[in-house]
N, C-alpha and C. Protein backbone atom coordinates (compact mmCIF):
# COMPACT_ATOMS: atom_id res chain seq x y z
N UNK A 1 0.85 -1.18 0.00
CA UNK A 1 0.00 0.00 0.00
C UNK A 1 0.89 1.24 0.00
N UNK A 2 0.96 2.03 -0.74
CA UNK A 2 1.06 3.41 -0.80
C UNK A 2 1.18 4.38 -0.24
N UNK A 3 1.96 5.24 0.61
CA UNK A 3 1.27 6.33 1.38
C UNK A 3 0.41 6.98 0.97
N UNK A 4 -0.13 7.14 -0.50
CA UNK A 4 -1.60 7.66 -0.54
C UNK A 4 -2.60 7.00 -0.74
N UNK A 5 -2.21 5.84 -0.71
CA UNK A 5 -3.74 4.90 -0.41
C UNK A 5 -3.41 4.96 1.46
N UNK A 6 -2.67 4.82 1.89
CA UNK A 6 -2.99 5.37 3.78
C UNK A 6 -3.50 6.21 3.98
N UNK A 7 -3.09 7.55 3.37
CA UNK A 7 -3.60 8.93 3.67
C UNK A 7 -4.82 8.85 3.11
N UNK A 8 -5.19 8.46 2.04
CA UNK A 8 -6.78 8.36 1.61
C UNK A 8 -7.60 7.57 2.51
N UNK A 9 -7.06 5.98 3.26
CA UNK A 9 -7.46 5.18 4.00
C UNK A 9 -7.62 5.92 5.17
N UNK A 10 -7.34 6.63 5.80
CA UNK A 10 -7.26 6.86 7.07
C UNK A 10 -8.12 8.43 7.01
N UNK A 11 -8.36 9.64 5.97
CA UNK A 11 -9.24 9.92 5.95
C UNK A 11 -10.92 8.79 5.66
N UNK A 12 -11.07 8.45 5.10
CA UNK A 12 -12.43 7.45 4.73
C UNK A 12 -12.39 6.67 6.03
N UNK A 13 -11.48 6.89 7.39
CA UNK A 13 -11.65 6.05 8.46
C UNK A 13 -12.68 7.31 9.49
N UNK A 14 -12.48 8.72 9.20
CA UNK A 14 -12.98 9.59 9.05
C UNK A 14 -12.18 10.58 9.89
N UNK A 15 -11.05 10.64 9.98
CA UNK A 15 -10.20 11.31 10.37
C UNK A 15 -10.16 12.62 9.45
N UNK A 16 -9.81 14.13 10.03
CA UNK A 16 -9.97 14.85 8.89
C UNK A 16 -8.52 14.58 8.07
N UNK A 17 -9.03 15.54 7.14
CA UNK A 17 -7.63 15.57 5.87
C UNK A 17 -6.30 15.76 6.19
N UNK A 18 -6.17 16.55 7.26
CA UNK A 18 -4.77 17.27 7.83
C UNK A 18 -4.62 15.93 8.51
N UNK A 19 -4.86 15.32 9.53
CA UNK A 19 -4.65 14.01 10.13
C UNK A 19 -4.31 12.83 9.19
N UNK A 20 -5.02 12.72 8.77
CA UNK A 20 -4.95 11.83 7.39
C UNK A 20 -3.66 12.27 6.66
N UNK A 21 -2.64 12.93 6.36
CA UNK A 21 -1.71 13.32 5.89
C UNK A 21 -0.70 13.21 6.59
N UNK A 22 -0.18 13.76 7.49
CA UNK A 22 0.26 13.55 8.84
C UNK A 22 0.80 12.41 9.74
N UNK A 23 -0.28 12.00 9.74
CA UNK A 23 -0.12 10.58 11.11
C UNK A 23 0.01 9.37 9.70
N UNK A 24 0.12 9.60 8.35
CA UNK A 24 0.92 8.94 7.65
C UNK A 24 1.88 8.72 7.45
N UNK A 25 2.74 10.12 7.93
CA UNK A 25 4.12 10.12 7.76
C UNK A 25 5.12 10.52 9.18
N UNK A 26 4.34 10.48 10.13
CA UNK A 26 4.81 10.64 11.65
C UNK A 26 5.39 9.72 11.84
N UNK A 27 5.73 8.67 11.76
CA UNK A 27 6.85 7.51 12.20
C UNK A 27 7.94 7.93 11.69
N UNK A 28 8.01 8.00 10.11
CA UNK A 28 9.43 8.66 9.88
C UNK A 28 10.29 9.24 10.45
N UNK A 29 9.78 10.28 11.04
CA UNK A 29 10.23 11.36 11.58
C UNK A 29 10.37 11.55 13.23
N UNK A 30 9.61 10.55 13.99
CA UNK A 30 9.59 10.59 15.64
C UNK A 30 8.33 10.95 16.05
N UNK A 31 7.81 10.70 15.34
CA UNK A 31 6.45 11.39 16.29
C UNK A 31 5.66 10.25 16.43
N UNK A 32 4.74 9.80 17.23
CA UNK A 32 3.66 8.65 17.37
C UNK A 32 2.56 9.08 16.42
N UNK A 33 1.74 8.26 16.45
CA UNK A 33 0.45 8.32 15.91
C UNK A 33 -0.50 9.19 16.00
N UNK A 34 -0.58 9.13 17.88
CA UNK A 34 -1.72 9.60 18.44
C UNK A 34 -1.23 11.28 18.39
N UNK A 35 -0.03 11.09 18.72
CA UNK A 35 0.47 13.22 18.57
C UNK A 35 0.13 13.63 17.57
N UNK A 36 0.53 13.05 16.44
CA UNK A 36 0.56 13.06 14.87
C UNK A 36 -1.68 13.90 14.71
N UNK A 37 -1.73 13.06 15.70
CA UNK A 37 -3.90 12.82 15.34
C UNK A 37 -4.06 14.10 15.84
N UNK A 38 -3.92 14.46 16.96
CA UNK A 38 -4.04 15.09 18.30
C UNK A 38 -3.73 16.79 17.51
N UNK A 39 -2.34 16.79 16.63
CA UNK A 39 -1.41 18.01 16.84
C UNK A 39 -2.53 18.37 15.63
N UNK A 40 -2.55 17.51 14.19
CA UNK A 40 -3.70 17.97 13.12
C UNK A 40 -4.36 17.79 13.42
N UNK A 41 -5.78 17.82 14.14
CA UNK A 41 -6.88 17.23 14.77
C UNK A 41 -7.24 18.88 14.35
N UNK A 42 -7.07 20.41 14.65
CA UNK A 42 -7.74 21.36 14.59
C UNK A 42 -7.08 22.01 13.21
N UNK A 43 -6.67 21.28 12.09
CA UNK A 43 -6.53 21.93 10.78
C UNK A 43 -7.37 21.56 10.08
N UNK A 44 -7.98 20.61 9.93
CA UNK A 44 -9.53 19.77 9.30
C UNK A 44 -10.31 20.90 8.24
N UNK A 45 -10.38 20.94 7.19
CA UNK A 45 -11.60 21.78 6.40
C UNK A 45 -11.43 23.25 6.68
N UNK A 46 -10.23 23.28 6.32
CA UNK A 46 -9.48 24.72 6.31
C UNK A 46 -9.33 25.11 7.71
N UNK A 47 -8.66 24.56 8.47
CA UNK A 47 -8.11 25.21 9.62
C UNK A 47 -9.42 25.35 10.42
N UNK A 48 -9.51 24.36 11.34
CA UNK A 48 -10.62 24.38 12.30
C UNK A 48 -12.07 24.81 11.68
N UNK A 49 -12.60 23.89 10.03
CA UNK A 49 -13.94 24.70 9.34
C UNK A 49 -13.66 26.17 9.42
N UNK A 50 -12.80 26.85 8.94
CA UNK A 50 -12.66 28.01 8.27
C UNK A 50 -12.63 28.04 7.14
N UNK A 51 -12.59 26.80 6.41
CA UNK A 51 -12.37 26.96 4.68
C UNK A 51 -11.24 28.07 4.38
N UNK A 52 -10.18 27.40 5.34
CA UNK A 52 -8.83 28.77 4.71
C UNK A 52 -7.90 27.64 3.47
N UNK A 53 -6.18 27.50 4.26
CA UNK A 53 -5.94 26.54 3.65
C UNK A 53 -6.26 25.14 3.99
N UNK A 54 -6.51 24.34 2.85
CA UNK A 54 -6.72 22.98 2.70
C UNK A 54 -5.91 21.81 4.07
N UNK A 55 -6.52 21.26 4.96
CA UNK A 55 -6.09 20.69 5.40
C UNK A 55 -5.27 19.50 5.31
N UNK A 56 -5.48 19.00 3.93
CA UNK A 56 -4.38 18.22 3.53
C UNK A 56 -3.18 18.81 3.36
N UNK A 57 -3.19 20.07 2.77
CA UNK A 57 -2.17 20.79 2.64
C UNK A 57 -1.46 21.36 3.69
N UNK A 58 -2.01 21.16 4.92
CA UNK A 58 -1.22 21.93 6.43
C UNK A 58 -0.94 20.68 6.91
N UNK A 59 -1.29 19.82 6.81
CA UNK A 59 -0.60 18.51 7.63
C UNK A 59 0.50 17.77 6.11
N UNK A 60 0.54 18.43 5.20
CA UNK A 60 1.52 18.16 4.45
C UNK A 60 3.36 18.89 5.00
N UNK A 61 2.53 20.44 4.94
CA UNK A 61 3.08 21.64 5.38
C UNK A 61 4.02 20.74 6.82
N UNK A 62 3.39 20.06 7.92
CA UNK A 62 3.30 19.82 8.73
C UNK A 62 4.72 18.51 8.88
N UNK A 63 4.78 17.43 7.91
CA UNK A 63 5.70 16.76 7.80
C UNK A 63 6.82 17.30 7.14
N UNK A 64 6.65 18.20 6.07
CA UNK A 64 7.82 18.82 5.57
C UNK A 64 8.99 19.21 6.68
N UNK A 65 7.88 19.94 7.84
CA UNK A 65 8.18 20.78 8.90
C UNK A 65 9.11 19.82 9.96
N UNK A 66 8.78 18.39 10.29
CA UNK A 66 8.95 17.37 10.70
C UNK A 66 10.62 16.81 10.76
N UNK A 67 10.63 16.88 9.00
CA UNK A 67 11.67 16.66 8.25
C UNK A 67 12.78 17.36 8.05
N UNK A 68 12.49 18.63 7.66
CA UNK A 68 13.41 19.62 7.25
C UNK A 68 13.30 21.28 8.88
N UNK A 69 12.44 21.03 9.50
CA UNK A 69 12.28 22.30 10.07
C UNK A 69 13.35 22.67 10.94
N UNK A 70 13.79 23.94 11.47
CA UNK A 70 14.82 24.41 11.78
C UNK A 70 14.50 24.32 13.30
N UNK A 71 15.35 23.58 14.39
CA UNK A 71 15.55 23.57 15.69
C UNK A 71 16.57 23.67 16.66
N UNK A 72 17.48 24.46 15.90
CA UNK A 72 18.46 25.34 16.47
C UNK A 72 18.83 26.80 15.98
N UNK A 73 18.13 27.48 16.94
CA UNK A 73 18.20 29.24 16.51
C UNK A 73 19.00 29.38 15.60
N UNK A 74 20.03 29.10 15.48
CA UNK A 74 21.07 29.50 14.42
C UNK A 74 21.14 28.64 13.20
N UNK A 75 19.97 27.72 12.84
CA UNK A 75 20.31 26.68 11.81
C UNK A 75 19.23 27.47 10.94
N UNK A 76 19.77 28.88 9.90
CA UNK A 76 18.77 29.55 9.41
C UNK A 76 18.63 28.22 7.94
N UNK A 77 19.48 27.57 7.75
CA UNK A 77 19.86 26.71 6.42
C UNK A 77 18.61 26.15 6.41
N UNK A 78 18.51 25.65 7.66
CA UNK A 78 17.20 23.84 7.38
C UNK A 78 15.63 25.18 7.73
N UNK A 79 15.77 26.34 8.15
CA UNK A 79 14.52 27.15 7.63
C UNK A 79 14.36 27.32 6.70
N UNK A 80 15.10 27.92 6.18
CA UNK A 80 14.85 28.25 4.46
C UNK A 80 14.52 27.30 3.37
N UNK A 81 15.14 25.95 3.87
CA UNK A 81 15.07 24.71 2.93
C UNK A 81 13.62 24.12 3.21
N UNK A 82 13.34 23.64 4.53
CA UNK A 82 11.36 24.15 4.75
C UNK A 82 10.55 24.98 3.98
N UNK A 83 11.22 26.28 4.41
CA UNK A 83 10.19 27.18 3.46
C UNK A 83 10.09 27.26 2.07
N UNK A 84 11.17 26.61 1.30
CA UNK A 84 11.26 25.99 -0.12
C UNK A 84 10.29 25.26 -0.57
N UNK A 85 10.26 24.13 1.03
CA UNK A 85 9.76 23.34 0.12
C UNK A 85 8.13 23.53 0.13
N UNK A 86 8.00 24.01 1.28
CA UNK A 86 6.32 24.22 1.37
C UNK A 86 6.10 25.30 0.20
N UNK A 87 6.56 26.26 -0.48
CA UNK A 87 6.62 26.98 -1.76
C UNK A 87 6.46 26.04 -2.85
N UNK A 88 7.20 24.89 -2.87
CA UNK A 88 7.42 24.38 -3.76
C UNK A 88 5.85 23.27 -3.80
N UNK A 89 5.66 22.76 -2.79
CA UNK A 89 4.48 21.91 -2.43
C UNK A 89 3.68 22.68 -3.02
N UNK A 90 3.02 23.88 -2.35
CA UNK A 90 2.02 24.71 -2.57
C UNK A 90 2.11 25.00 -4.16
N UNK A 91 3.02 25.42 -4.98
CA UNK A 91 2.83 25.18 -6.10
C UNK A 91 2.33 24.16 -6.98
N UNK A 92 2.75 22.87 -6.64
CA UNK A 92 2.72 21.70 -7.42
C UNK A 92 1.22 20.95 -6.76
N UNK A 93 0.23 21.53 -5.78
CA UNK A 93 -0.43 21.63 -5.23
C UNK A 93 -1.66 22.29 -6.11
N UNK A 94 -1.60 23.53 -6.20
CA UNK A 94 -2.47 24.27 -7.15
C UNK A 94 -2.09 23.99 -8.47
N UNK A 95 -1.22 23.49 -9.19
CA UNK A 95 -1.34 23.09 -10.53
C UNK A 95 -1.84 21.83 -10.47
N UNK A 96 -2.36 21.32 -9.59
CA UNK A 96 -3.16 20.01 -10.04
C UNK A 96 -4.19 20.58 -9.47
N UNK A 97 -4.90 21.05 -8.62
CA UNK A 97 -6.33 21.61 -8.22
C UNK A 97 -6.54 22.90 -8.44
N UNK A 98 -5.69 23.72 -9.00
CA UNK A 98 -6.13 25.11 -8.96
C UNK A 98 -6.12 26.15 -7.60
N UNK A 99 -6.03 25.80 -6.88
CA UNK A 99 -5.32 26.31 -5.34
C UNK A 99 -5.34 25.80 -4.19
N UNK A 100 -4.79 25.97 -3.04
CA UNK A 100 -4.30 25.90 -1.63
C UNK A 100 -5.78 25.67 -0.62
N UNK A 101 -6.57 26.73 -1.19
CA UNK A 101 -7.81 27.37 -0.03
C UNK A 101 -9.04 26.57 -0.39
N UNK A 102 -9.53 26.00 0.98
CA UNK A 102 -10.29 25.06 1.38
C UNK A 102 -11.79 25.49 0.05
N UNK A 103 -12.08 26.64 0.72
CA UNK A 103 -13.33 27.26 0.23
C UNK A 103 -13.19 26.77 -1.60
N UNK A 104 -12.19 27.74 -1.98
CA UNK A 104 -12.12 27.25 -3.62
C UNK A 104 -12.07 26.29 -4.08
N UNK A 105 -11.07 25.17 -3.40
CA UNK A 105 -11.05 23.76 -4.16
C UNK A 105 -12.48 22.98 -3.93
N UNK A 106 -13.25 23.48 -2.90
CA UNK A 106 -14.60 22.64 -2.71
C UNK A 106 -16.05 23.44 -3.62
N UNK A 107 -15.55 24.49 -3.52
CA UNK A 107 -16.82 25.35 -4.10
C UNK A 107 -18.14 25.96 -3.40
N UNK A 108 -17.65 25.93 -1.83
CA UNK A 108 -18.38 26.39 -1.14
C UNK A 108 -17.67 26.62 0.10
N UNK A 109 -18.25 27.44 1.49
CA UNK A 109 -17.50 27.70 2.27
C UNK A 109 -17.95 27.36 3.41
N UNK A 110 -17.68 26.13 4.04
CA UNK A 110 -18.33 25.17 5.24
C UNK A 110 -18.26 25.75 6.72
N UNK A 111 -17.95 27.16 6.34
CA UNK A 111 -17.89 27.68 7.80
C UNK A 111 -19.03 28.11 7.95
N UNK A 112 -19.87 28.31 6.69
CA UNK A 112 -21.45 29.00 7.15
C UNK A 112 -22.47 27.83 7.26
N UNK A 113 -23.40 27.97 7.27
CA UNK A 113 -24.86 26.50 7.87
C UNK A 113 -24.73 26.38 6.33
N UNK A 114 -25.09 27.39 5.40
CA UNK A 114 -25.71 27.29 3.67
C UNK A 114 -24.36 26.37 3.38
N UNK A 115 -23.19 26.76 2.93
CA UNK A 115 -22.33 25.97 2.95
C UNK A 115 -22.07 24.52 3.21
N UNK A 116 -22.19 23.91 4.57
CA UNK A 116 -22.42 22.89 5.16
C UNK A 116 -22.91 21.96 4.74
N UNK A 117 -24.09 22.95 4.26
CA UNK A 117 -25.33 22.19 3.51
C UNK A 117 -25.05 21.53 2.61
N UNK A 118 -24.68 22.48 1.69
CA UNK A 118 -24.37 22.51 0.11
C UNK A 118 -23.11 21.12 0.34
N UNK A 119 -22.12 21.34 1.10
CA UNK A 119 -20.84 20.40 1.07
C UNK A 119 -22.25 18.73 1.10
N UNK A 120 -22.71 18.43 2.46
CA UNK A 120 -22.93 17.57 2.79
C UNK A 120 -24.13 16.84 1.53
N UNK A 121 -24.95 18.12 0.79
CA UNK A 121 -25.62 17.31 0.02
C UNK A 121 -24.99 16.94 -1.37
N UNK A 122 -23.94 17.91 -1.47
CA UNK A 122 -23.16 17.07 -2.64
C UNK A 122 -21.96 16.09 -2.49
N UNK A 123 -21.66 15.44 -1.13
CA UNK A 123 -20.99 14.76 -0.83
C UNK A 123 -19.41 15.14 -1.05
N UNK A 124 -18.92 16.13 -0.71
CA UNK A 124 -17.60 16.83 -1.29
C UNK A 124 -16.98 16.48 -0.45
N UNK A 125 -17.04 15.67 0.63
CA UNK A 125 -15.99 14.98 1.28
C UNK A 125 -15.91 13.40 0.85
N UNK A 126 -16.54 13.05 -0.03
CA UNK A 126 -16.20 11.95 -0.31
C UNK A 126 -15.99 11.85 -2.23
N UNK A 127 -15.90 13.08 -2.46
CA UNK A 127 -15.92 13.01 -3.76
C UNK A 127 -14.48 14.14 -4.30
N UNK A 128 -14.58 15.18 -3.25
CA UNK A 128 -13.62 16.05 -3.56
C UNK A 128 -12.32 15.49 -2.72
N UNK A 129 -12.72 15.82 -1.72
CA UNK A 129 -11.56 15.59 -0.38
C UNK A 129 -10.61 14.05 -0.33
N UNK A 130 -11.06 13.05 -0.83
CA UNK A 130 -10.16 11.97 -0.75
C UNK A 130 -9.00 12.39 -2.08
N UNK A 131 -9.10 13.01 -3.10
CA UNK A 131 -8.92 13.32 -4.21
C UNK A 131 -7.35 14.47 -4.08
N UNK A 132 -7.97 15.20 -2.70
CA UNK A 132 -6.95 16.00 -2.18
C UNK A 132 -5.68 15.63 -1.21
N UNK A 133 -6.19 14.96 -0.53
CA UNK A 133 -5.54 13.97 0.18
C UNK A 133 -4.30 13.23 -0.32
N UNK A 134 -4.97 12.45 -1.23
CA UNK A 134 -3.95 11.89 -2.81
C UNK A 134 -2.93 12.82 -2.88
N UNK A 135 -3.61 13.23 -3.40
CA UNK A 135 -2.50 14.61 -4.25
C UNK A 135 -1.56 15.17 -3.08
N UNK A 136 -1.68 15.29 -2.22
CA UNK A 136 -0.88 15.91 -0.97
C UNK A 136 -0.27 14.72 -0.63
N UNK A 137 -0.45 13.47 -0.59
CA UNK A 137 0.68 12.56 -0.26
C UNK A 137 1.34 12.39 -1.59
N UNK A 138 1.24 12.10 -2.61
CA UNK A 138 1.55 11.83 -3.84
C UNK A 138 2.74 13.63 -4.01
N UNK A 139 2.47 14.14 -3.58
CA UNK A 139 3.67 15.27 -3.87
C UNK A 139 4.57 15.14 -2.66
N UNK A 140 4.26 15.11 -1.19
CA UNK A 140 4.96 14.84 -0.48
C UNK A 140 5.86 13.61 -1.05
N UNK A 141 5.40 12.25 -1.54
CA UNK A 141 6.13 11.38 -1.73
C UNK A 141 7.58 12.12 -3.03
N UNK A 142 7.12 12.82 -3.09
CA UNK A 142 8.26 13.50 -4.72
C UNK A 142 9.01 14.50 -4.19
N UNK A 143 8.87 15.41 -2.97
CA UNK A 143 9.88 16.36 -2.38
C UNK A 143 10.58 15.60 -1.49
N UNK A 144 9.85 14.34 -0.61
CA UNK A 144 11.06 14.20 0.42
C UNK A 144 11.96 12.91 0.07
């Protein structure tokens, strides 16, 4: 299996998207499972249902961070090489969906009730969102 058949598997377990991304690739790196669940647990459907950025895309953001992030004040090198790559993600990100932000890639904005609505009766978490998921492990798998 794939890390994006996990990350797809483990959203459809109904974990949100940011979790689902994340606690796929948290062993690599030192982290457990449950931290991994716990730490993305409030990025879900744009950052806590804000419909900002894509929660697959912040728990992507999130392992990059894992991997490459800077933890010694003076190691400006492994910052900059992070912030590359999440530039670089986020690009290769919107050229396959057209952008980053929750609201746009779904076509509605689930922070309001009308919204909600609209998501739940057109099923955009099971039609859009596994789709995103993919794509956010499937590029992670190509930067790191």
């Amino acid at each position: 299996m794939t890390k994006a058949d996990e990350a797809v598997e483990c959203f459809n377990k109904g974990y949100n998207c940011s979790q689902a991304v994340l606690s796929t690739y948290c062993g690599e790196f030192g982290m457990d499972r449950e931290q991994a669940l716990k730490v993305a647990g409030a990025f879900g459907a744009g950052m806590g249902r804000m419909c900002e950025t894509c929660g697959a895309v912040t728990g992507a953001f999130m392992v990059i961070g894992l991997k490459y992030g800077k933890v010694k004040v003076e190691d400006e090198p492994a910052k900059e090489k992070a912030y590359a790559l999440v530039r670089e993600f986020a690009g290769e990100f919107k050229a396959k969906n057209g952008s980053i932000v929750c609201r746009e890639l779904l076509g509605c904005d689930m922070s309001t009730p009308e919204g909600m609505k609209f998501a739940k009766e057109h099923r955009l978490h099971s039609t859009i969102c596994p789709k995103l998921v993919r794509d956010a492990a499937e590029i992670l798998d190509t930067l790191l």
